[in-house]
Protein backbone atom coordinates (compact mmCIF):
# COMPACT_ATOMS: atom_id res chain seq x y z
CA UNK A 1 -49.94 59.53 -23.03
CA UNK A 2 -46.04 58.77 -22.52
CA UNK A 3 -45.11 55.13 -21.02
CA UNK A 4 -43.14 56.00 -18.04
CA UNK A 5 -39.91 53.97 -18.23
CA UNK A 6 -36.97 53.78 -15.45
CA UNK A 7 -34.62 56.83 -14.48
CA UNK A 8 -31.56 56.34 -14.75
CA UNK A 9 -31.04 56.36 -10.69
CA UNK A 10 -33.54 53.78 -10.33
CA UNK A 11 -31.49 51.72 -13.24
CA UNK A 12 -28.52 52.40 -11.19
CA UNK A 13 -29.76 51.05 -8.30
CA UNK A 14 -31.24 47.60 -9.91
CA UNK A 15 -28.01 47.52 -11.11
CA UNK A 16 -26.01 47.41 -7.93
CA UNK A 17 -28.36 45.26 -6.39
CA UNK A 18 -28.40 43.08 -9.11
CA UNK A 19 -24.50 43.22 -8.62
CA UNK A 20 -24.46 42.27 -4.93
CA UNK A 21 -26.82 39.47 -5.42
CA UNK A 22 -24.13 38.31 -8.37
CA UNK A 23 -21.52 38.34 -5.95
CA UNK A 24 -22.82 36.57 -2.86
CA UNK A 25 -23.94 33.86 -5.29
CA UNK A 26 -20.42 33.76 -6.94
CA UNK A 27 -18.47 33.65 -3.66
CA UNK A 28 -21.35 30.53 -2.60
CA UNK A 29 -20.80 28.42 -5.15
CA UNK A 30 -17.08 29.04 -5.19
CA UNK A 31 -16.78 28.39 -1.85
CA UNK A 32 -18.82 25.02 -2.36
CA UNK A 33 -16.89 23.95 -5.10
CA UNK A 34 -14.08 24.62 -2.98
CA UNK A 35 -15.03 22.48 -0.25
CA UNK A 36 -16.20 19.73 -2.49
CA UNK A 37 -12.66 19.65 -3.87
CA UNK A 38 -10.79 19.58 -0.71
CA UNK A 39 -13.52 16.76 0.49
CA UNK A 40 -12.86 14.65 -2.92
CA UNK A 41 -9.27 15.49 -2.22
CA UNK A 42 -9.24 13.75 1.48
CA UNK A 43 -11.35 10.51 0.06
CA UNK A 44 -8.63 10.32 -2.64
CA UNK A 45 -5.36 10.47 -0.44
CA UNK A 46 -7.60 7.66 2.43
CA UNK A 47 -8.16 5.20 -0.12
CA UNK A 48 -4.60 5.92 -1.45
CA UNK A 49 -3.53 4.51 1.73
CA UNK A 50 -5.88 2.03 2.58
CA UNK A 51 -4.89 0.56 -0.77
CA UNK A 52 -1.32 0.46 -0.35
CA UNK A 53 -1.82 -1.18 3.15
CA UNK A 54 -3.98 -4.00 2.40
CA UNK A 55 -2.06 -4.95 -0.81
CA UNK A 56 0.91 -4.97 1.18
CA UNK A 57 -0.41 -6.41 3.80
CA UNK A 58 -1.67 -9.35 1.56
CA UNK A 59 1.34 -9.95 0.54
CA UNK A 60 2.69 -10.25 3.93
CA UNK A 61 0.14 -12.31 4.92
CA UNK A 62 1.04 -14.94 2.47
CA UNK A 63 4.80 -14.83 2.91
CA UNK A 64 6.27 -18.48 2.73
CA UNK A 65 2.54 -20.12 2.02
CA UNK A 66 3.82 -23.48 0.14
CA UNK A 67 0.87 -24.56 -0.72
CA UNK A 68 -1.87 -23.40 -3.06
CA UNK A 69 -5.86 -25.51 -4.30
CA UNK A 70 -6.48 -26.40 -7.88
CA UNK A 71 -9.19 -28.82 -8.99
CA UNK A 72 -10.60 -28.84 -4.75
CA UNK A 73 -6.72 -30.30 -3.76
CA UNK A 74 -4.05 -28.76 -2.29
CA UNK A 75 -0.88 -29.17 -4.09
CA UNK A 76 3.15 -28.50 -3.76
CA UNK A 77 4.77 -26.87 -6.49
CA UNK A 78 7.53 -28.86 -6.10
CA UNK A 79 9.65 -27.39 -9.66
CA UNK A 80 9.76 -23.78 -8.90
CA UNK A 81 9.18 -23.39 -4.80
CA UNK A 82 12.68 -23.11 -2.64
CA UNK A 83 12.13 -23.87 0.98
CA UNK A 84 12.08 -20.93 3.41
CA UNK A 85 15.22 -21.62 4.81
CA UNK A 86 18.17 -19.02 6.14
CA UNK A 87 19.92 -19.04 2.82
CA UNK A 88 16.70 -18.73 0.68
CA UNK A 89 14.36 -16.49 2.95
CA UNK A 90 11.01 -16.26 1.95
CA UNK A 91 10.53 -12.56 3.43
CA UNK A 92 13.46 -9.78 3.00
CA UNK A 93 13.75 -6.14 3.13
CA UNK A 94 15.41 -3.12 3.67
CA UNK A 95 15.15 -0.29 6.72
CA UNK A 96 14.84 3.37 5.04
CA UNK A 97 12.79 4.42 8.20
CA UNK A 98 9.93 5.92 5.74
CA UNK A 99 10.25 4.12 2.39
CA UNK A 100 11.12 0.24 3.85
CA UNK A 101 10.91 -1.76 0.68
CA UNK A 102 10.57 -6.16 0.90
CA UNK A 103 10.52 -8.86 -1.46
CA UNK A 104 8.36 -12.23 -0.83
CA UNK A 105 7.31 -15.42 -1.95
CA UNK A 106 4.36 -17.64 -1.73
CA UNK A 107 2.13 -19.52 -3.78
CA UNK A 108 -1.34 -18.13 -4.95
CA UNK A 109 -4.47 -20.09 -6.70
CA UNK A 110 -5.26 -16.98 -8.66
CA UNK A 111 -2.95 -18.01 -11.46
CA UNK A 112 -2.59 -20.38 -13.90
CA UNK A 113 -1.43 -23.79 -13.63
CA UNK A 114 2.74 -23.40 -13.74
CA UNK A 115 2.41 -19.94 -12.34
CA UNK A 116 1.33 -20.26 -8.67
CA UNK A 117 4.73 -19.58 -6.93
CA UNK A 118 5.25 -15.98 -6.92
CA UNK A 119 7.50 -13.28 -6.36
CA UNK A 120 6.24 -9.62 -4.78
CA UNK A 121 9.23 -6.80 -4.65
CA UNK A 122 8.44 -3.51 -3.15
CA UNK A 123 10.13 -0.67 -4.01
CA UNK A 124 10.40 3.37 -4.06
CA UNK A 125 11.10 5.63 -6.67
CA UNK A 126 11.06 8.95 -4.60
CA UNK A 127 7.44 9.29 -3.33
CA UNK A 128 5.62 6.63 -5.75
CA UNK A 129 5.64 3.11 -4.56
CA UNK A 130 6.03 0.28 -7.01
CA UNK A 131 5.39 -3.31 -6.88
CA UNK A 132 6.51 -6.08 -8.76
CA UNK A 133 4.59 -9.57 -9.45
CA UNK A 134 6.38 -12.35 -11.45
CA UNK A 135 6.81 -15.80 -11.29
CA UNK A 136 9.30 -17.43 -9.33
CA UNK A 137 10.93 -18.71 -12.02
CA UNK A 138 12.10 -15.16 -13.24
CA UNK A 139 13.29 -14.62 -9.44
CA UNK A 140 14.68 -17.77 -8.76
CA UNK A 141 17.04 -16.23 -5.90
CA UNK A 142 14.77 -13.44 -5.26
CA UNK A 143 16.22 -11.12 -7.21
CA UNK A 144 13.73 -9.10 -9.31
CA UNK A 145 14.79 -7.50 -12.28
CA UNK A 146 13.94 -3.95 -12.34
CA UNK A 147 11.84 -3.48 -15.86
CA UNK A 148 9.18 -6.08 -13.56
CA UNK A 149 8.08 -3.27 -11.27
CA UNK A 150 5.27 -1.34 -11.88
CA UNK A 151 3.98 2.06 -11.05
CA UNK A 152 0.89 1.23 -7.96
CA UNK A 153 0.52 4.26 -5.79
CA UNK A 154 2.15 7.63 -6.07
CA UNK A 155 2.23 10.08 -2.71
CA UNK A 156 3.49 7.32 -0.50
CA UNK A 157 5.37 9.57 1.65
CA UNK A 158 5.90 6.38 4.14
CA UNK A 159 5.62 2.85 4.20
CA UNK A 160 7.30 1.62 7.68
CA UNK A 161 7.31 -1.92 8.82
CA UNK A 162 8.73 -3.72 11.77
CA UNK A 163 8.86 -7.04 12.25
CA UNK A 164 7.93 -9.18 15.35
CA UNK A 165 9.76 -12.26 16.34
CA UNK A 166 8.82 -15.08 17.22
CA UNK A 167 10.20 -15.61 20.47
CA UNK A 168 8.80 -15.13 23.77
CA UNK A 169 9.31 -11.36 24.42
CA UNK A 170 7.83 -10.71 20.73
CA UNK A 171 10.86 -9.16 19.62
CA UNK A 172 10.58 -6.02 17.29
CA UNK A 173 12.85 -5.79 14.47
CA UNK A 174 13.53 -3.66 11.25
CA UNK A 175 14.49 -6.26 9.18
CA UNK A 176 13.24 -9.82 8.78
CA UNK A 177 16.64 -11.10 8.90
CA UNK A 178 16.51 -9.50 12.58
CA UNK A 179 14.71 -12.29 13.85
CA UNK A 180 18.27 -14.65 13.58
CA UNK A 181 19.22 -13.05 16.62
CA UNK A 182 17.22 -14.77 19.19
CA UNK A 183 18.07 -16.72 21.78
CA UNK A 184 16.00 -20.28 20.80
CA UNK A 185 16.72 -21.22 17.16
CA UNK A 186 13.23 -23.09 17.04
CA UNK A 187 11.71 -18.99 17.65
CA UNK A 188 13.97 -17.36 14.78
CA UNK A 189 11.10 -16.71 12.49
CA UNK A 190 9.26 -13.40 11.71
CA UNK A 191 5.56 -13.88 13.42
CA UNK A 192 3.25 -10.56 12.50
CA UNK A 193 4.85 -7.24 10.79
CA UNK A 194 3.54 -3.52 12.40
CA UNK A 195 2.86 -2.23 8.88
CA UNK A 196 2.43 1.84 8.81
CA UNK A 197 1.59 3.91 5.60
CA UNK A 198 0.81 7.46 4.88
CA UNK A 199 -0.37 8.89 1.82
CA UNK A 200 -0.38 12.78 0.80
CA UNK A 201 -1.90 15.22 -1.55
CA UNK A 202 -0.05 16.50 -4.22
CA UNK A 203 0.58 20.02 -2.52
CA UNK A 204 1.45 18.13 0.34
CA UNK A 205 -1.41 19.78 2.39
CA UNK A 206 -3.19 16.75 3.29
CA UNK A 207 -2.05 13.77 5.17
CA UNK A 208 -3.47 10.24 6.02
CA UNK A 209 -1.75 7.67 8.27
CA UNK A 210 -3.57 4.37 8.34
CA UNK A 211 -1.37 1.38 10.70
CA UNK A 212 -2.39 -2.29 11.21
CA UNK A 213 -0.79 -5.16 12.23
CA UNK A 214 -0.44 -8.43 10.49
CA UNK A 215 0.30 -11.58 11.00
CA UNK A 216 2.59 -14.20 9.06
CA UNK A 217 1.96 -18.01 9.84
CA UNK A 218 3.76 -19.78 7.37
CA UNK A 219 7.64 -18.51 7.74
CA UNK A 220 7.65 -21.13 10.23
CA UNK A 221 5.09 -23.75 9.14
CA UNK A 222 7.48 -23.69 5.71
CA UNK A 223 10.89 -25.61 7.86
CA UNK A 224 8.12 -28.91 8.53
CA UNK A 225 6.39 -29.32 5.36
């Protein structure tokens, strides 16, 4: 007795439906992949931004802080810190609408004994941002050599910041130098900065804009210590 085996239609047609079944599967775990990518993409460019805005914004934060704890006292570097007056601001920058760059000083616990005044410098280099962290010895009039920044985010396709005054109508400014032109000398100081940043893909097809405001205390603590 002869084994039956398959005709050639019926191989034909295991074959096509084998085929379809190929495909659909394929296209579904292409299509998944897909959407994981564009998903890990999104996360990517969001913490991009949220990155660049809270560094920045810490460094804002602590613009013209003269003080700084070691051994559970607070203590006045007194060899390397320059008051925050007009001729030797504690907060510049520039206004390039998008890519605003600034330069700051203040005094941090994090580092070692001799290195707690520090200078921060901003800057662009088309769409990557880079920052700069020395002491303020090497920056003594706030001047940051270039070889001292560093690569820290790339896709920065803005960083905008205005400044708010300290005066009464909370006047908004581009600059931090803006703030001279009040009316009352005792208000010429920069209060809070509108900080705005948004990061992008690499194609470009993705955007995230992430804004916050922040404020700065000690550019006008700094004139009475």
């Amino acid at each position: 007795m002869r084994t039956k085996g398959l005709t050639i239609l019926e191989l034909m047609v295991a074959l096509a439906i084998f085929g379809i079944v190929l495909a659909i599967a394929t296209r579904f775990f292409a299509s998944q992949s897909q959407d994981t990518r564009i998903v890990q993409e999104r996360n990517e460019v969001q913490d991009r931004a949220r990155l660049v805005l809270q560094m920045v914004s810490q460094d804002l934060i602590l613009a013209g802080s003269s003080r700084f704890i070691r051994n559970n006292e607070v203590r006045f570097d007194a060899a390397n810190w320059v008051s925050c007056a007009p001729g030797t601001p504690c907060l510049t920058g520039t206004d390039h609408t998008d890519h605003d760059t600034f330069v700051t000083r203040y005094h941090t616990s994090l580092y070692p004994s001799g290195q707690e005044c520090r200078s921060i410098g901003y800057r662009f280099n088309a769409t990557t941002l880079m920052r700069a962290d020395v002491p303020c010895s090497q920056a003594p009039t706030g001047a940051i050599a270039a070889g001292s920044y560093l690569e820290f985010a790339t896709q920065i396709t803005q960083l905008n910041i205005r400044y708010v005054c300290g005066d009464s109508a909370a006047t908004e400014v581009g600059l931090p130098s803006g703030c001279i032109a009040v009316a009352n000398p005792t208000e010429r100081f920069v209060r809070a900065a509108l900080v705005t940043v948004t990061a992008a893909s690499p194609q470009g097809g993705y955007t995230y804009t992430i804004a916050q405001r922040v404020p700065i205390r000690n550019l006008k603590t700094d004139e009475v210590l």
